[in-house]
Every structure is written in structure tokens, then in C-alpha cells.
Protein backbone atom coordinates (compact mmCIF):
# COMPACT_ATOMS: atom_id res chain seq x y z
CA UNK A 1 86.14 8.13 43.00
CA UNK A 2 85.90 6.97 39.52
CA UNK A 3 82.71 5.05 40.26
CA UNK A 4 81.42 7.69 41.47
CA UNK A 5 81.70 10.17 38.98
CA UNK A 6 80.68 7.82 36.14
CA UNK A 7 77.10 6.77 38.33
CA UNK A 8 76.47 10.40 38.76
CA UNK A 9 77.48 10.62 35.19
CA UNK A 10 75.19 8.03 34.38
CA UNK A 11 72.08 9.71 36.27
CA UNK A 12 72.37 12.99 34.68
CA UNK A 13 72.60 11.31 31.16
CA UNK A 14 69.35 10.07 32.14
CA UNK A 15 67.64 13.01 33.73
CA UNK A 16 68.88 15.09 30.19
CA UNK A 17 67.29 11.90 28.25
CA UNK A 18 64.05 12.41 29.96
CA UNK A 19 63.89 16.05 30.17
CA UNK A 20 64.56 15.55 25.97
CA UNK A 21 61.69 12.92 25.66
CA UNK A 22 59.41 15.47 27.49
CA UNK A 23 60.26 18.32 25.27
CA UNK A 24 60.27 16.33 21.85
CA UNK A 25 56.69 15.21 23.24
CA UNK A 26 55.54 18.79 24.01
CA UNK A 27 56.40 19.99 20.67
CA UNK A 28 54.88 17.37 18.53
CA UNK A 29 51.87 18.20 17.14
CA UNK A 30 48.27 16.82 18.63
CA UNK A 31 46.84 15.29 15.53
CA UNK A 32 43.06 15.27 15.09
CA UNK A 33 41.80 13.13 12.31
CA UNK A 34 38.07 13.05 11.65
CA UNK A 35 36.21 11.18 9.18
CA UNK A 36 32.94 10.80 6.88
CA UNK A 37 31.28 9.04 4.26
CA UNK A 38 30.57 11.89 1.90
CA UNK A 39 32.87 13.03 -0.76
CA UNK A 40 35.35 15.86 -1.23
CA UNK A 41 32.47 18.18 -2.39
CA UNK A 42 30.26 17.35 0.40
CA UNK A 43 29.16 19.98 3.10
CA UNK A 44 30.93 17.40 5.63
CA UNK A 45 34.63 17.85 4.10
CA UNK A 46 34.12 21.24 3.24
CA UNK A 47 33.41 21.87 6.79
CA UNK A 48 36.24 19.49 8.15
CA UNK A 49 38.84 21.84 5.99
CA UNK A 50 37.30 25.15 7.23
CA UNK A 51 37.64 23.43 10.89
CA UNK A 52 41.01 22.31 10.10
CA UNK A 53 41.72 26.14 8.99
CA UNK A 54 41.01 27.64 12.12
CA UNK A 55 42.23 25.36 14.49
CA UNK A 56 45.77 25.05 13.29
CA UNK A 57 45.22 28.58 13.35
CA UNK A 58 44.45 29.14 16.98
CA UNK A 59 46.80 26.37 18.03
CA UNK A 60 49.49 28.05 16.26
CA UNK A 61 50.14 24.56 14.44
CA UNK A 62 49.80 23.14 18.14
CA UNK A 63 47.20 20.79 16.56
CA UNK A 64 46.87 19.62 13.51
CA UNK A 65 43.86 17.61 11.60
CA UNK A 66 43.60 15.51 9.17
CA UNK A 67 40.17 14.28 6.99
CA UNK A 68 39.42 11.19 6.07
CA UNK A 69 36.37 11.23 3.10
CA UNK A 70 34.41 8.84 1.34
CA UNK A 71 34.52 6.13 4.20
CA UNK A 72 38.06 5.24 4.54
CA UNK A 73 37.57 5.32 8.45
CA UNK A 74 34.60 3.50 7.95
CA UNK A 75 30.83 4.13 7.59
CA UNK A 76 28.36 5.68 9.84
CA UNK A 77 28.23 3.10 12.60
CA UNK A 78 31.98 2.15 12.16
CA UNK A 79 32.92 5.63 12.70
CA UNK A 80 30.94 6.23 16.28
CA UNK A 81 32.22 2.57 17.30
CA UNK A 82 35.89 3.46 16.78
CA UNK A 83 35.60 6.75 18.55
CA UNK A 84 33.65 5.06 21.57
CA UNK A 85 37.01 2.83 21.63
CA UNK A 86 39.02 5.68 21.63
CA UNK A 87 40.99 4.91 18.39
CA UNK A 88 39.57 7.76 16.10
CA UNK A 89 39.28 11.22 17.18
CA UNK A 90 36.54 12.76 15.49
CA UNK A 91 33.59 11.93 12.86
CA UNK A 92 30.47 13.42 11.35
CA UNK A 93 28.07 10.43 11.45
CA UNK A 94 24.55 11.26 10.11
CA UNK A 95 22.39 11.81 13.03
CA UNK A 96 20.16 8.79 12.63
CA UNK A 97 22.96 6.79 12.70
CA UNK A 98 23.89 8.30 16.16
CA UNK A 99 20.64 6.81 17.48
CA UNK A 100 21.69 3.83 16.93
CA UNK A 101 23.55 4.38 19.91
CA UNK A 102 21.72 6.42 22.28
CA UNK A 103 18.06 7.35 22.42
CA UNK A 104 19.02 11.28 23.10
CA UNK A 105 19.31 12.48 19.73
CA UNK A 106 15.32 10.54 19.12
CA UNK A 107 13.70 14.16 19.13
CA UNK A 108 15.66 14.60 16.31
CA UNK A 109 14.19 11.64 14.13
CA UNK A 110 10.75 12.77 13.94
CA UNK A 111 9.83 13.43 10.40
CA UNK A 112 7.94 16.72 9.74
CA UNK A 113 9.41 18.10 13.49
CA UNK A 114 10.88 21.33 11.67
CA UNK A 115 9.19 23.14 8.78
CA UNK A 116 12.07 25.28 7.61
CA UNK A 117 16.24 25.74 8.17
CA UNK A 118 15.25 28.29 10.52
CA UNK A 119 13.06 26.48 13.20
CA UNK A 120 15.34 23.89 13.62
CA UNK A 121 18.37 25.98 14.24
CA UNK A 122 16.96 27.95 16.70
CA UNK A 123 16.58 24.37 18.94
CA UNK A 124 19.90 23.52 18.27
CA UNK A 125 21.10 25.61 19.79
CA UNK A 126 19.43 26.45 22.26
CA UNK A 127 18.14 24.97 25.62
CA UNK A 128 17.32 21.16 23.89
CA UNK A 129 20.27 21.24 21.13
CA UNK A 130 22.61 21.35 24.62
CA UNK A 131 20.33 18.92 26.53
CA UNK A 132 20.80 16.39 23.48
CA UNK A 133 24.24 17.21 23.31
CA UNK A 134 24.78 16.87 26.95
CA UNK A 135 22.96 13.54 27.10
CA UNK A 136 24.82 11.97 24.09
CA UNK A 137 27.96 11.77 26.32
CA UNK A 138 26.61 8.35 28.22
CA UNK A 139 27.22 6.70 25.40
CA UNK A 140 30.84 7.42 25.08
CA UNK A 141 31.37 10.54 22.84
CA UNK A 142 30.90 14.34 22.55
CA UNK A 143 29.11 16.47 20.29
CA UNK A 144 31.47 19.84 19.97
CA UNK A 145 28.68 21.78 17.67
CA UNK A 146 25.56 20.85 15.40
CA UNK A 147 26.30 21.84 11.59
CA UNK A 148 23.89 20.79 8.68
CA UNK A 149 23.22 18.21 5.87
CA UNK A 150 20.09 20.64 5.15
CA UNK A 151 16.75 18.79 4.56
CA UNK A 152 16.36 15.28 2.77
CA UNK A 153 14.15 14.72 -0.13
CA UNK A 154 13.10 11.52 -1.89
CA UNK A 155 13.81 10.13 -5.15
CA UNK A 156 11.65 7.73 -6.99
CA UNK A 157 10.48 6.34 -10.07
CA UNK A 158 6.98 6.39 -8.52
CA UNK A 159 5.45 9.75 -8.45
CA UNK A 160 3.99 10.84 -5.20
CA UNK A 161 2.27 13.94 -3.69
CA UNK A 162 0.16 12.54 -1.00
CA UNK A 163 0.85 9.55 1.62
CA UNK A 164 -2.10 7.26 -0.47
CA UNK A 165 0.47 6.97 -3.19
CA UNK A 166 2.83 5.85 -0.99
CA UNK A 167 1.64 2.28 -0.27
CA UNK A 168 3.91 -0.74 -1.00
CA UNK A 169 6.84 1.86 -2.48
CA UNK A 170 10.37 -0.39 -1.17
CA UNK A 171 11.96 3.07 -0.30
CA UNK A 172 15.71 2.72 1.49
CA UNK A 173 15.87 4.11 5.05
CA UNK A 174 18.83 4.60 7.28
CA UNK A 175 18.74 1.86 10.02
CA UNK A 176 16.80 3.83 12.41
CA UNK A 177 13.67 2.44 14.23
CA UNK A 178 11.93 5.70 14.02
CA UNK A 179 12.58 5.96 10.42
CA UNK A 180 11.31 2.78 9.77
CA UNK A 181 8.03 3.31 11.45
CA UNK A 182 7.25 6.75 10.17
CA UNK A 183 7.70 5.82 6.48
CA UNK A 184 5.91 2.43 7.26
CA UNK A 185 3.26 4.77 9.21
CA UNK A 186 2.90 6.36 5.57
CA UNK A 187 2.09 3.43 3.73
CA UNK A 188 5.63 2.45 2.22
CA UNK A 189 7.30 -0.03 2.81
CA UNK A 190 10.51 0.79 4.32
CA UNK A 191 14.21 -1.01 3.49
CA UNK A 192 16.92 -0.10 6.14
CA UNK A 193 20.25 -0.20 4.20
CA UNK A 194 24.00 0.81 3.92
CA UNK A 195 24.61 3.98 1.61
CA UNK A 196 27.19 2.23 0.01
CA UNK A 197 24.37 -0.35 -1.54
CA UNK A 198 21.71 2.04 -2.48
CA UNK A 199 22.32 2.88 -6.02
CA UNK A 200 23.07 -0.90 -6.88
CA UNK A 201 19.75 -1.10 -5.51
CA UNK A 202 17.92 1.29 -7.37
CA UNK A 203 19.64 0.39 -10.69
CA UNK A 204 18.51 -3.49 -10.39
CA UNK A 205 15.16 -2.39 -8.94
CA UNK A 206 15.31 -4.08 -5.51
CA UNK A 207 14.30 -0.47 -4.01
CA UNK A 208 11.65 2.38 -5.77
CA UNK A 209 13.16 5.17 -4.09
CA UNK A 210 15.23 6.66 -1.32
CA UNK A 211 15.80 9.59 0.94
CA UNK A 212 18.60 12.32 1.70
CA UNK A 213 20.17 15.40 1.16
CA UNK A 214 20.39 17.04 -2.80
CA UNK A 215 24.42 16.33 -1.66
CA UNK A 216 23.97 13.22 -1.47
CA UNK A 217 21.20 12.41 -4.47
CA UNK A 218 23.63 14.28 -6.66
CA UNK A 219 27.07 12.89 -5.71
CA UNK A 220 26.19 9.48 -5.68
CA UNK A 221 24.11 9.61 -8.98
CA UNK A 222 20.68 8.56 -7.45
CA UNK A 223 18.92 11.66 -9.68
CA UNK A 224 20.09 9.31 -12.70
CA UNK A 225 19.04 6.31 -12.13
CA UNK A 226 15.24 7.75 -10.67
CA UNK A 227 12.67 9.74 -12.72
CA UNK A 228 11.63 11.94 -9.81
CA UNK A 229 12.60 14.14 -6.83
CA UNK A 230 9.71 14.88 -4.61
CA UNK A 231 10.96 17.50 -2.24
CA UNK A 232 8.90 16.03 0.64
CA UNK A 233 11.55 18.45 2.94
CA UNK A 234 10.66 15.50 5.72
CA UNK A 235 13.51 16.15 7.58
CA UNK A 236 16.02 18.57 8.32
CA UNK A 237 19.43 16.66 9.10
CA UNK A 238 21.48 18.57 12.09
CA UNK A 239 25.30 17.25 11.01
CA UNK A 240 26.96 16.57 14.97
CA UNK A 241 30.89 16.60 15.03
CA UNK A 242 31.60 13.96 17.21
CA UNK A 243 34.66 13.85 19.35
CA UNK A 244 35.57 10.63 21.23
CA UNK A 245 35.49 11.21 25.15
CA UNK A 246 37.88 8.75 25.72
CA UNK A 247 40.89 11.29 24.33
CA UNK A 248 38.75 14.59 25.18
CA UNK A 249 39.24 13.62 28.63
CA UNK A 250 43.22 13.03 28.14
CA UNK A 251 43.37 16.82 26.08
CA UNK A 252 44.55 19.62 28.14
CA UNK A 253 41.96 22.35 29.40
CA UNK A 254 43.67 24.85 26.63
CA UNK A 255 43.24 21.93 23.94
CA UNK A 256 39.70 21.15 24.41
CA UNK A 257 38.81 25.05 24.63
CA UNK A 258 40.62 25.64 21.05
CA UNK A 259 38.60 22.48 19.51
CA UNK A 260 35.45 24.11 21.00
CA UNK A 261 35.99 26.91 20.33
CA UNK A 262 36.83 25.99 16.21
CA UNK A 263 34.07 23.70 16.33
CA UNK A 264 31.82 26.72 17.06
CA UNK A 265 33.33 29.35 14.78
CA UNK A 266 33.07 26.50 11.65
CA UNK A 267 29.30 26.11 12.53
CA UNK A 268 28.15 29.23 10.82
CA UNK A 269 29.84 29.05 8.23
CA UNK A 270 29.59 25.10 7.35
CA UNK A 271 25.51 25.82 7.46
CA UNK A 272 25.88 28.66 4.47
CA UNK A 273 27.57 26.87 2.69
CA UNK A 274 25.94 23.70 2.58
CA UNK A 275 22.49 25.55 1.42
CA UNK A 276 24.32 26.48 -1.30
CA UNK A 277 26.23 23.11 -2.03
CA UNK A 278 22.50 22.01 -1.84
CA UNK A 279 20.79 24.95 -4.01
CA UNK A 280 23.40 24.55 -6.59
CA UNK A 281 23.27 21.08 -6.77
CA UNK A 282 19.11 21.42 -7.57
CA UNK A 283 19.76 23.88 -10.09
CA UNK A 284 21.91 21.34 -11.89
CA UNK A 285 18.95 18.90 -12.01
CA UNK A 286 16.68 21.59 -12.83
CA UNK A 287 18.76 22.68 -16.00
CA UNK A 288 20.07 19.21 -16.85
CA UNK A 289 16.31 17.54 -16.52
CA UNK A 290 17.73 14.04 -14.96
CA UNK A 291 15.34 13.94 -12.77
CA UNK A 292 11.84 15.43 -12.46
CA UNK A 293 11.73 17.71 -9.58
CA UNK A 294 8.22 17.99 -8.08
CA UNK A 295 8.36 20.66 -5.38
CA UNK A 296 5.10 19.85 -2.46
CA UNK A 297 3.65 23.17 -1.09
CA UNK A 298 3.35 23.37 2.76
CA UNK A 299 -0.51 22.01 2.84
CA UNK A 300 0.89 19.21 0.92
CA UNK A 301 3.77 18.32 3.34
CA UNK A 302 1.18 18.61 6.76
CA UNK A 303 -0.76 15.88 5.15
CA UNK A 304 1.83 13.32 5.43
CA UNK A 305 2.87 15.39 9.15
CA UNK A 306 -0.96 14.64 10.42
CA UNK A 307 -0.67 10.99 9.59
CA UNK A 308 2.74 10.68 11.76
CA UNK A 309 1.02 12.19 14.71
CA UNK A 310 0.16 8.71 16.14
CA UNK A 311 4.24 8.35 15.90
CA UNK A 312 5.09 11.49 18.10
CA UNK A 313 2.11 10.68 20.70
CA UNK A 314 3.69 6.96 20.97
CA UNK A 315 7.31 8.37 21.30
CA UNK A 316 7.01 11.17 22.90
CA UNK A 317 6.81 10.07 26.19
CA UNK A 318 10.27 8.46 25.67
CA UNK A 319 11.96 12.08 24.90
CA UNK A 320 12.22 12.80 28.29
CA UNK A 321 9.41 16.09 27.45
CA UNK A 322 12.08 17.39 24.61
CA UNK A 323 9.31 17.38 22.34
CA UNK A 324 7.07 19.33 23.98
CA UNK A 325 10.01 21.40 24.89
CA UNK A 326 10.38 22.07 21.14
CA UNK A 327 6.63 22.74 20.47
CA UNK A 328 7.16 25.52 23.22
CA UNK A 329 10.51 26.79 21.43
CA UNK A 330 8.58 27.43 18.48
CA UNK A 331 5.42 28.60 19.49
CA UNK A 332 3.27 25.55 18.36
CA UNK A 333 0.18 24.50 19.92
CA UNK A 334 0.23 20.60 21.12
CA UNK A 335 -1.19 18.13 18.90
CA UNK A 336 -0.01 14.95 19.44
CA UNK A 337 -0.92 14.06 22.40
């Protein structure tokens, strides 16, 4: 009788322990980290804090997230690797970096593609934005919304307005193949390198000049170590946050709604605010005079766009007709082909 009672004894204790481990599990907190290489004051952490805002606030502290700046999950590549493996949630890797991975997002790498903020938000998101997005997910992640790094200028300490001038100018490039051929298409010659190496660089003159966002010239002190900014406005830079699809697919149906959901209501919001992250920034130079800021006018700009043409026409049979899809989007008449 005794053994009895103690082996029934002995079963409940367990069923009590499990139905404890279950609960304990259900009430601990989904934790979302995401990282970038950008600082505190960059449009990428600014927007991973609003994110983080509103989706502890939908989840009712269900999920929590937690940013990672300046690299400390790792750089571009490092960051799209780890959430391919499934051991880092989510990450804003610049888009050229992404295409290191996949040849969706190659629309996107076409210099000159968008002449203005408002163009190229209208195709993401609409019919090709979720056809990039959508096609992305072969290679092992998700993009949950497009936000912005705005448009990247050049630095230099070799003034340029027209692509003649450009001819022999070292000028660093993200490793991207079609980055590398458009600015070698121009006449430069272009250096793919880390971020992380690019002043050094510049400061013991192995490059002339680089490329990126005012967020970026400013923060990492590239406008004092270069004697001019030529806003060549060559590309606008859609910002993807990345989610690994290894743990989307393990996230409940409620979970991933409330990170889509987030993901979406941070988009407008993260694009204001890094225009003005980016228009306050060039103010600074413009008061402060480290840099020389030579602004090109639009006939200026579709000089260096008519000498990349050969680019789109060799590419753009490779884009699966996205490019043409684009033209259509915004009303433009064919020219590349």
C-alpha cells in the first residue's frame, strides 16, 4: 500500500514539476536582440529604441529587445551570417552588404536608380519592395520593413563635379560587385573595404575619398580628415531589418504578427527622423566649414547616370524585369536597354 502511494506520489510530483517548467517558460520574456554598426546617434539605434518602444508595448512586456551598437554583434556580413545560423535575432545590415548574400536586393545597387527620398519609397513599398523582400528569404532571413540611411554622398580631397575628374581617384566602396563596377564604370578606381578601416585609410592616404550617408561621414569623422563633400546623392540606401528565419519560424503566429506589426509602425517614423539626423548633421559642416560642401544640381548628377547606363543594360537582365518594373513605377521612359 505504501509503495503505492509513494509511486503515485512520485508521479504527481512530476506532473506539478512539469506543469511548473511550462508555466515559468510561458512567462519568461521572448528576448529580441538586434544589432548594427552605427553608433548611438545613428538613424539605425534610434530606430531599434523606437522599435523596442512599441513592441514591449504591444506585447505587454511579452517580448523584450535589446540593441547592440557600434558592432559588438559584429559587422555587416557577421551580422547576416549569425542570423542565417540562427544565433542572433535581428540586424540592420546596409543593403549592399545584403547582396553579398543574395542577388534579390541587386535592383537596389544601381547608382542613380532613384532621384529623390520620394521615388524610392514609393517602390519599397510597393509591388517590387515586397518582391525583394519576398525573394530575400532563400537565403535564410526575413526582411520585416525597409527604413532609411537616406542618400550617400562622397568625400574627397579631390574636387569633382563631372565623371572626367573622376579617373584614378582610390575611393572606398562597400564589397559589392555592382558598386565596384559602377564607380570603376566612372573612371575611379574603386577600393572595397571594411568601415571599420576607412578613416585610417583616408588619414595615411591609402584612399582619396569615400561614400555614405552625412550619419556616417559625420560620426566617424571622415568630413575632418577630407576637404570636400560632393553631394553626388548616387544612392539612396533603403535600411532592411532583418529577422533570422530560423527563429521566425519557431515564434508563435501572435509573436511574429506583433514584430510585424512594430516593424511597420517604426518605419515611418525611423525615415523622419533620419532626414533630420542627416539635415542636421550637414548644417554642422556647413556652419563649422570642415569640409567643403559642393552641392551637384540634377543636370550634373544625370551626367554621371548616362555613363552607368551600359551597367543597368548589362544587369538588368539578371533582375528578374524588377528594373523595368521600377521604370514603370515611376513613370520613366526605358533607356537602358
Amino acid at each position: 500500500m505504501k509503495k503505492r502511494f509513494y509511486a503515485v506520489f512520485a508521479v504527481a510530483t512530476l506532473v506539478m514539476a512539469l506543469f511548473a517548467a511550462k508555466a515559468l517558460a510561458a512567462s519568461k520574456p521572448l528576448v529580441i536582440r538586434i544589432g548594427h554598426v552605427v553608433t548611438e546617434e545613428g538613424g539605425e539605434h534610434v530606430g531599434s529604441l523606437k522599435f523596442k518602444e512599441i513592441l514591449e508595448k504591444k506585447s505587454k512586456g511579452n517580448i523584450k529587445v535589446e540593441v547592440f551598437p557600434n558592432g559588438q554583434m559584429g559587422q555587416n556580413r557577421e551580422l547576416i551570417e549569425s542570423m542565417q545560423a540562427g544565433v542572433l535575432e535581428a540586424g540592420l545590415p546596409a543593403l549592399p552588404a545584403l547582396g553579398g548574400f543574395t542577388d534579390a536586393t541587386k535592383v537596389f545597387d544601381l547608382l542613380y536608380l532613384f532621384n529623390n527620398r520620394k521615388e524610392a519609397e514609393r517602390v519599397l513599398d510597393g509591388p517590387v519592395g515586397k518582391r525583394v523582400a519576398q525573394a530575400v528569404e532563400k537565403s535564410g532571413v526575413k526582411i520585416l520593413a525597409w527604413w532609411s540611411q537616406g542618400f550617400r554622398e562622397s568625400t574627397t580631397n579631390r574636387k569633382f563635379t563631372k565623371p572626367g575628374e573622376l579617373k584614378g581617384l582610390k575611393i572606398r566602396v562597400m564589397d559589392n560587385p555592382l558598386h565596384i563596377e559602377a564607380w570603376n564604370t566612372l573612371g575611379a578606381s574603386a577600393i572595397p573595404m571594411a568601415f571599420s578601416e576607412v578613416l585610417t585609410s583616408l588619414q595615411q592616404g591609402v584612399l582619396d575619398a569615400q561614400e555614405n550617408p552625412y550619419q556616417n561621414i559625420v560620426q566617424s569623422g571622415f568630413d575632418k580628415v577630407q576637404k570636400y563633400i560632393i553631394e553626388t546623392g548616387h544612392l539612396y540606401g533603403p535600411l532592411p531589418l532583418v529577422f533570422s528565419l530560423k527563429i521566425w519560424n519557431k515564434l508563435t503566429p501572435e509573436q511574429q504578427k506583433m514584430l510585424q506589426e512594430a516593424a511597420n509602425e517604426t518605419k515611418t517614423w525611423q525615415r523622419e527622423e533620419q532626414e533630420k539626423i542627416n539635415t542636421k548633421l550637414r548644417d554642422g559642416i556647413m556652419k563649422s566649414k570642415t569640409s567643403e560642401v559642393i552641392q551637384l544640381s540634377d543636370a550634373q548628377k544625370n551626367e554621371f547616370r548616362k555613363m552607368l547606363l551600359p551597367v543597368y543594360k548589362k544587369h538588368a537582365p539578371s533582375m528578374n524585369g524588377m528594373l523595368e518594373e521600377i521604370y514603370k513605377e515611376l513613370g520613366r521612359k526605358v533607356d537602358f536597354k
